[in-house]
Protein backbone atom coordinates (compact mmCIF):
# COMPACT_ATOMS: atom_id res chain seq x y z
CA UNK A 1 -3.82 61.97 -34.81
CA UNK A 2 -2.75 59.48 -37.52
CA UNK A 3 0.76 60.07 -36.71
CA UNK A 4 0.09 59.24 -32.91
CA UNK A 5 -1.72 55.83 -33.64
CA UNK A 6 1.14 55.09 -36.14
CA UNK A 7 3.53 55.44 -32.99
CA UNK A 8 2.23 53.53 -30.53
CA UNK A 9 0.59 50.65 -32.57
CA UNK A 10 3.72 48.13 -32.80
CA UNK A 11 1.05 45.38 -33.62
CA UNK A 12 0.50 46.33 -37.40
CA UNK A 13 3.42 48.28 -38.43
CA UNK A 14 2.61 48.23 -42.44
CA UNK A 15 6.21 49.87 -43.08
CA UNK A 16 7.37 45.68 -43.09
CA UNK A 17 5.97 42.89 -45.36
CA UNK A 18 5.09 40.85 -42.01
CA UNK A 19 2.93 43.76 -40.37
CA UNK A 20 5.30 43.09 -37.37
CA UNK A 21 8.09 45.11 -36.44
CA UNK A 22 11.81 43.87 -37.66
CA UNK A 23 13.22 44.43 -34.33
CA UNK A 24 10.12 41.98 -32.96
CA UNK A 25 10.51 39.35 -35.18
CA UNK A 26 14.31 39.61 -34.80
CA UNK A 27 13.48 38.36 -31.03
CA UNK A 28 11.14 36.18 -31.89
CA UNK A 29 13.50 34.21 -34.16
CA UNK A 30 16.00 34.30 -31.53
CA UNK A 31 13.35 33.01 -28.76
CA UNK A 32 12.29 30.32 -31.15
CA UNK A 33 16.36 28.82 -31.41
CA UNK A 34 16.42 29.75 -27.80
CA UNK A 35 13.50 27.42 -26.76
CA UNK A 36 14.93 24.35 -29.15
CA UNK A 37 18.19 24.69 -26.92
CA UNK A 38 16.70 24.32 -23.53
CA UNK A 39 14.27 21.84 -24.84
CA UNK A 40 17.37 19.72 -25.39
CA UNK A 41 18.87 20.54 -22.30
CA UNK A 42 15.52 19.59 -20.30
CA UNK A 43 14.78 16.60 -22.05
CA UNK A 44 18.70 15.68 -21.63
CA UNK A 45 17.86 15.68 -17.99
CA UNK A 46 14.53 13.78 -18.29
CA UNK A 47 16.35 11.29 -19.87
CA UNK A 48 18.88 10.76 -17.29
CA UNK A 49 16.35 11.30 -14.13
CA UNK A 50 14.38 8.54 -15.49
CA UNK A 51 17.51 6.16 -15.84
CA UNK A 52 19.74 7.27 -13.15
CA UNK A 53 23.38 5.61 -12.86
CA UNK A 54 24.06 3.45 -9.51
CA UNK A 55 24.98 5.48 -6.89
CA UNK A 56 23.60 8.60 -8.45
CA UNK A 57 22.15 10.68 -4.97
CA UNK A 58 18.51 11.37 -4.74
CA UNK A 59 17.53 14.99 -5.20
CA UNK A 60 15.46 14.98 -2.74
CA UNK A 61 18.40 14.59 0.07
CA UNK A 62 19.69 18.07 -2.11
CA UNK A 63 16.73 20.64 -3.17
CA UNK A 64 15.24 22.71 -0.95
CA UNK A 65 11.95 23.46 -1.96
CA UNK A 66 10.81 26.09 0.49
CA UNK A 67 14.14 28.03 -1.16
CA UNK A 68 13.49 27.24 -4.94
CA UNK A 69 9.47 27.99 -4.46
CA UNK A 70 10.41 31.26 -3.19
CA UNK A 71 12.76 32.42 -6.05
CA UNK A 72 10.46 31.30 -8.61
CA UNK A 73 7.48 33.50 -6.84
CA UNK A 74 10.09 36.33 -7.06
CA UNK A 75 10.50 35.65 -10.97
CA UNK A 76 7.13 35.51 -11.66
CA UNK A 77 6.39 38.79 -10.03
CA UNK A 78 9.19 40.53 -11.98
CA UNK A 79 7.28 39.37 -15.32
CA UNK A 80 4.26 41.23 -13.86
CA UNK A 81 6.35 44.41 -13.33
CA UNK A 82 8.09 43.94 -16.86
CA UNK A 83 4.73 44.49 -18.22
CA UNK A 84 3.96 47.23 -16.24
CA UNK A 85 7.02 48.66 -17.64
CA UNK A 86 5.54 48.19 -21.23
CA UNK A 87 2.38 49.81 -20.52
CA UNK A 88 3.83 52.56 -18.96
CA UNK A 89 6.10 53.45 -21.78
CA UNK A 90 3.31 53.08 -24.46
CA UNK A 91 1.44 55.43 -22.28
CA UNK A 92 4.62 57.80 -22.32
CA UNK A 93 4.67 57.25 -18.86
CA UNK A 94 8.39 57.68 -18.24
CA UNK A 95 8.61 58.11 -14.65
CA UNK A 96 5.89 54.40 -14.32
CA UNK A 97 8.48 53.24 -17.09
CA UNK A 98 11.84 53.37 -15.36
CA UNK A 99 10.59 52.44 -11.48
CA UNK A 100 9.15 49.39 -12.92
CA UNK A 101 12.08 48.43 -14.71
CA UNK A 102 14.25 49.12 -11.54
CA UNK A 103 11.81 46.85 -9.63
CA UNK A 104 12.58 43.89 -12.03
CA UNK A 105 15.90 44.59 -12.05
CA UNK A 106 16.09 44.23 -7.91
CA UNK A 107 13.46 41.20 -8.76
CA UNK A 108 15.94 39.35 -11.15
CA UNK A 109 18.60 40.62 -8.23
CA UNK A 110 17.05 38.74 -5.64
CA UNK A 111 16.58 35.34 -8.08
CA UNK A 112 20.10 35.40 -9.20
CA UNK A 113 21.26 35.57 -5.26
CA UNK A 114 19.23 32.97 -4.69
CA UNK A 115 20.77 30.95 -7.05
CA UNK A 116 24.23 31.65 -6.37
CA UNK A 117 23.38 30.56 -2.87
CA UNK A 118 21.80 27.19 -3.96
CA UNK A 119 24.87 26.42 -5.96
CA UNK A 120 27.08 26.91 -3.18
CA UNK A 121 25.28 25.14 -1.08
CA UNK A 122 24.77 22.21 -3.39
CA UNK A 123 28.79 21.96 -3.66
CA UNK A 124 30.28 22.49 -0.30
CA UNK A 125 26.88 21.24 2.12
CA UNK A 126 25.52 18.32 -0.25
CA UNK A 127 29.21 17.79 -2.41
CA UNK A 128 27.28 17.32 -5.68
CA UNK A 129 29.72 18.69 -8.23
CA UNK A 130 29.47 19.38 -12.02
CA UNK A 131 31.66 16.88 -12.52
CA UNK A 132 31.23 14.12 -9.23
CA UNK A 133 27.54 13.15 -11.03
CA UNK A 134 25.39 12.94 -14.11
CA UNK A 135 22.81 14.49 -12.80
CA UNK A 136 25.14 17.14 -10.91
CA UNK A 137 26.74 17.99 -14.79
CA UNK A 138 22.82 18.02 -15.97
CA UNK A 139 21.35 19.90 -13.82
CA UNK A 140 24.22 22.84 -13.41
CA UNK A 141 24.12 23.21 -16.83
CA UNK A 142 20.90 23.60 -17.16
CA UNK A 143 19.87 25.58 -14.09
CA UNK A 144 23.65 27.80 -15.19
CA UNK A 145 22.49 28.52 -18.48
CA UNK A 146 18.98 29.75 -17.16
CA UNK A 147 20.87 32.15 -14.65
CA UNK A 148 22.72 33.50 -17.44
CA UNK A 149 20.16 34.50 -19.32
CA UNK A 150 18.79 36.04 -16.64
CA UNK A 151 21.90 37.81 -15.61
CA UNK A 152 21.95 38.83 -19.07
CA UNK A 153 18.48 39.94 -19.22
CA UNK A 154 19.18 42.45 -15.63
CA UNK A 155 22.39 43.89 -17.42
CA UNK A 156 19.35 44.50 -21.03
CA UNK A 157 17.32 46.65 -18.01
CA UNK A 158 20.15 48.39 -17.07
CA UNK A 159 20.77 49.88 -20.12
CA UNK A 160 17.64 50.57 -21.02
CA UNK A 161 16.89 52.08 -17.53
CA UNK A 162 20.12 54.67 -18.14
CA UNK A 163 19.17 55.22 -21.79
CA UNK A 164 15.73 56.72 -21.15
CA UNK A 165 17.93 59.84 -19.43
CA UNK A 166 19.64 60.54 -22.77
CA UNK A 167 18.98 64.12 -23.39
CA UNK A 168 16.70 65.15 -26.17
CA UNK A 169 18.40 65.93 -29.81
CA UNK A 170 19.34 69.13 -30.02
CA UNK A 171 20.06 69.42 -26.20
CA UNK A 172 23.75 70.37 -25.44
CA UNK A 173 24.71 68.06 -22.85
CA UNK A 174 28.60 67.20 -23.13
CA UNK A 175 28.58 65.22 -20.20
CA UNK A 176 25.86 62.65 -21.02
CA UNK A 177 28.39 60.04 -22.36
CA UNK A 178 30.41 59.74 -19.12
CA UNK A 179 27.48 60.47 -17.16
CA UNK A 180 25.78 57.26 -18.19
CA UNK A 181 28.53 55.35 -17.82
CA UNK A 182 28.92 56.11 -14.30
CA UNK A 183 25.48 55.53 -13.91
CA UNK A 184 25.75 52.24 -15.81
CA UNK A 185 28.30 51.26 -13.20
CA UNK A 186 26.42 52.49 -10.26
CA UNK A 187 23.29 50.45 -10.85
CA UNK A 188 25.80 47.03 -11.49
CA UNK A 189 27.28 48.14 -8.10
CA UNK A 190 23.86 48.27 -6.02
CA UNK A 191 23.25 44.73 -8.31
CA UNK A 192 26.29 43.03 -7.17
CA UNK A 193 25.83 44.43 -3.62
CA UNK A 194 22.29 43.27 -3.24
CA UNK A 195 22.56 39.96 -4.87
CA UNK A 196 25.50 39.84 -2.31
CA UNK A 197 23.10 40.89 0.47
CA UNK A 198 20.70 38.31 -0.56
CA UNK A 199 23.21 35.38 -0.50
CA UNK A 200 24.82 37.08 3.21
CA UNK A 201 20.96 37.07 4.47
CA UNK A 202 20.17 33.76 3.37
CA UNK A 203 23.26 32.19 4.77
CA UNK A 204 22.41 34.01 8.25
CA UNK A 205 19.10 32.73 8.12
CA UNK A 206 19.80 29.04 7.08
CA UNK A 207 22.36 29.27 9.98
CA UNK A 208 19.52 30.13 12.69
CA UNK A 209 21.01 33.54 13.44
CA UNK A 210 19.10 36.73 13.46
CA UNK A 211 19.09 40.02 11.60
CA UNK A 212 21.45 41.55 13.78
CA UNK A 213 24.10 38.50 13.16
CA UNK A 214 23.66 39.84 9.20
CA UNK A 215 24.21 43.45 10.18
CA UNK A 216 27.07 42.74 11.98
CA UNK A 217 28.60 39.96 9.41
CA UNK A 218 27.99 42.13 6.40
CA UNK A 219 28.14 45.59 7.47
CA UNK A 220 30.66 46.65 4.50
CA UNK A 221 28.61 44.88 1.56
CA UNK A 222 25.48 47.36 3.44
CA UNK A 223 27.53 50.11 3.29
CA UNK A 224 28.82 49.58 -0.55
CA UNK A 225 24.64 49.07 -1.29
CA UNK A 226 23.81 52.51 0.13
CA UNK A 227 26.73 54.48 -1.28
CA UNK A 228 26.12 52.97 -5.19
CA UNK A 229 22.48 53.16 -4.41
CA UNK A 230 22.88 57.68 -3.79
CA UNK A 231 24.69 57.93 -6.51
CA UNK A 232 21.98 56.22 -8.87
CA UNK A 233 19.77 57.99 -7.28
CA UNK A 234 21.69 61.61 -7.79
CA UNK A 235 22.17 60.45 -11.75
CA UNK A 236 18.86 60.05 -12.31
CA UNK A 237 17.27 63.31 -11.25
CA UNK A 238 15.95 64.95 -14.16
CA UNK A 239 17.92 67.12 -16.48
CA UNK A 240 15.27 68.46 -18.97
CA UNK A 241 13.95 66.52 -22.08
CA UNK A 242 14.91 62.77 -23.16
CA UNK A 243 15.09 61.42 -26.56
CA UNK A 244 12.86 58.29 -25.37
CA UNK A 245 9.49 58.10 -25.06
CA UNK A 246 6.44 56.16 -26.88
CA UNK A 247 8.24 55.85 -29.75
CA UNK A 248 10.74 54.19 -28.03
CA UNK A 249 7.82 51.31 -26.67
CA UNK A 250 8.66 48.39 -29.18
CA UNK A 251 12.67 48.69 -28.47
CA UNK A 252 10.62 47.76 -24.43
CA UNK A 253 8.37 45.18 -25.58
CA UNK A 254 11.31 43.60 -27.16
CA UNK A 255 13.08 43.84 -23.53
CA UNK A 256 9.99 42.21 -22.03
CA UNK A 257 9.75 39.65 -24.68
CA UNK A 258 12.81 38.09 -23.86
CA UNK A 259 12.35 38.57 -19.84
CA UNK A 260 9.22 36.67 -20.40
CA UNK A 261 10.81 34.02 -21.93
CA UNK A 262 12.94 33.75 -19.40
CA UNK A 263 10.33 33.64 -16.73
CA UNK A 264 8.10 30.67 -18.55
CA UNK A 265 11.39 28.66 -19.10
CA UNK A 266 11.75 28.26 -15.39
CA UNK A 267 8.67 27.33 -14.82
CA UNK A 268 9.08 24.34 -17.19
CA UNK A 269 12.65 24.01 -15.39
CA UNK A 270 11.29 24.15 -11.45
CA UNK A 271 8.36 21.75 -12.70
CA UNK A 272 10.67 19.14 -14.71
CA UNK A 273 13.60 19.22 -12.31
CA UNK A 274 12.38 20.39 -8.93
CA UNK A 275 8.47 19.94 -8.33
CA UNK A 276 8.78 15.78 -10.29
CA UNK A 277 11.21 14.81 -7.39
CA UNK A 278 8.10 15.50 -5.01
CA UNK A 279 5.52 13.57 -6.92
């Protein structure tokens, strides 16, 4: 019984001098440098929204709202299935563990195409460059370095995702090593394919065209989702007992920590930069 509470209860681990777990306060460190460098950022584009340069172009001849709004709704809802994730693996709820991380992952999937599509559309429709503007250089690098840490936070569920098949110890499985990198690369294929998808869609709907005009115009990227899509789907049927479980629930928490993060950081980012313009 003892032994049980002392896996599961992450909150007062008394084997450190803090009571919290070295691998938590190693993230919360980083988090803490990580939110003095986008304050810096943000207030660096404050500073030059409130004193714009002649002939800087109004932002709201640029943003779409309707666009951005939706994105962020999609973020927020993959910090609701992030925690999902963590309850289910404190629970040893494997199976509740790895469809909600797969469901943030496509959630991250569908924020990063979103932004991929904004950018382009911001250069070649609206011609604001990183370069052209201050408040183009300003706001790319800011709006850039969030998508990064996103992208970097999908590639963290990834891993973690393929990890939780790793066969139990003593478990002869010669084939794990190359098995998970295959299914590494499978589930950064149906990524890439859907945020693809997502940027193909939009475009088609932007343009007026229907769903049939994105079948048609896309029809290989579709085909490329389904076939990396099987074969994640044939690497992760179960093989007998994993070497991750409850005791694997603060190496999650630290995961959802740092998706978290992520998620409140835009919504200082869409308030300060997008949501002010409207005001």
């Amino acid at each position: 019984m003892s032994s049980h509470a002392d896996t599961i209860d992450h909150h007062h681990d008394h084997t450190t001098t803090t009571g919290i777990p070295n691998k938590k306060l190693v993230m919360w460190a980083f988090l803490a440098s990580d939110c003095m460098f986008f304050g810096v950022l943000i207030a660096t584009h404050m500073i030059y929204r409130l004193y714009p340069p002649p002939g800087a172009p109004d932002p709201m001849d640029i943003f779409s709202i309707e666009l951005t709004s939706f994105s962020t709704f999609i973020l927020l809802m993959s910090s609701l299935m992030m925690a999902l994730a963590v309850n289910a693996i404190q629970k040893n709820n494997l199976k509740s563990m790895r469809l909600s991380l797969l469901t943030t992952v496509f959630f991250g999937t569908i924020f990063l195409g979103c932004q991929v599509y904004e950018f382009q559309h911001f250069v070649y429709a609206k011609h604001l460059t990183l370069t052209n503007s201050i408040f183009g250089s300003t706001f790319y690098t800011l709006t850039g370095t969030h998508g990064t840490h996103v992208a970097i936070g999908v590639f963290w569920l990834i891993l973690m995702y393929v990890r939780s098949f790793q066969p139990a110890a003593g478990i002869k499985d010669k084939g794990w090593f190359w098995r998970g990198l295959i299914h590494i690369a499978a589930v950064i294929g149906v990524v890439i394919f859907s945020m693809f998808a997502v940027i193909g869609l939009t475009h088609t709907l932007q343009a007026g065209e229907g769903f049939g005009a994105f079948l048609s115009h896309d029809f290989g990227l579709l085909i490329g989702l389904a076939v990396t899509t099987a074969l994640s789907f044939y690497l992760a049927r179960p093989r007998g007992p994993v070497a991750f479980g409850e005791a694997n629930a603060i190496d999650v928490e630290s995961m959802g920590l740092y998706w978290h993060f992520v998620d409140i950081v835009w919504i200082v980012i869409f308030t300060a930069v997008y949501l002010l313009e409207y005001l």
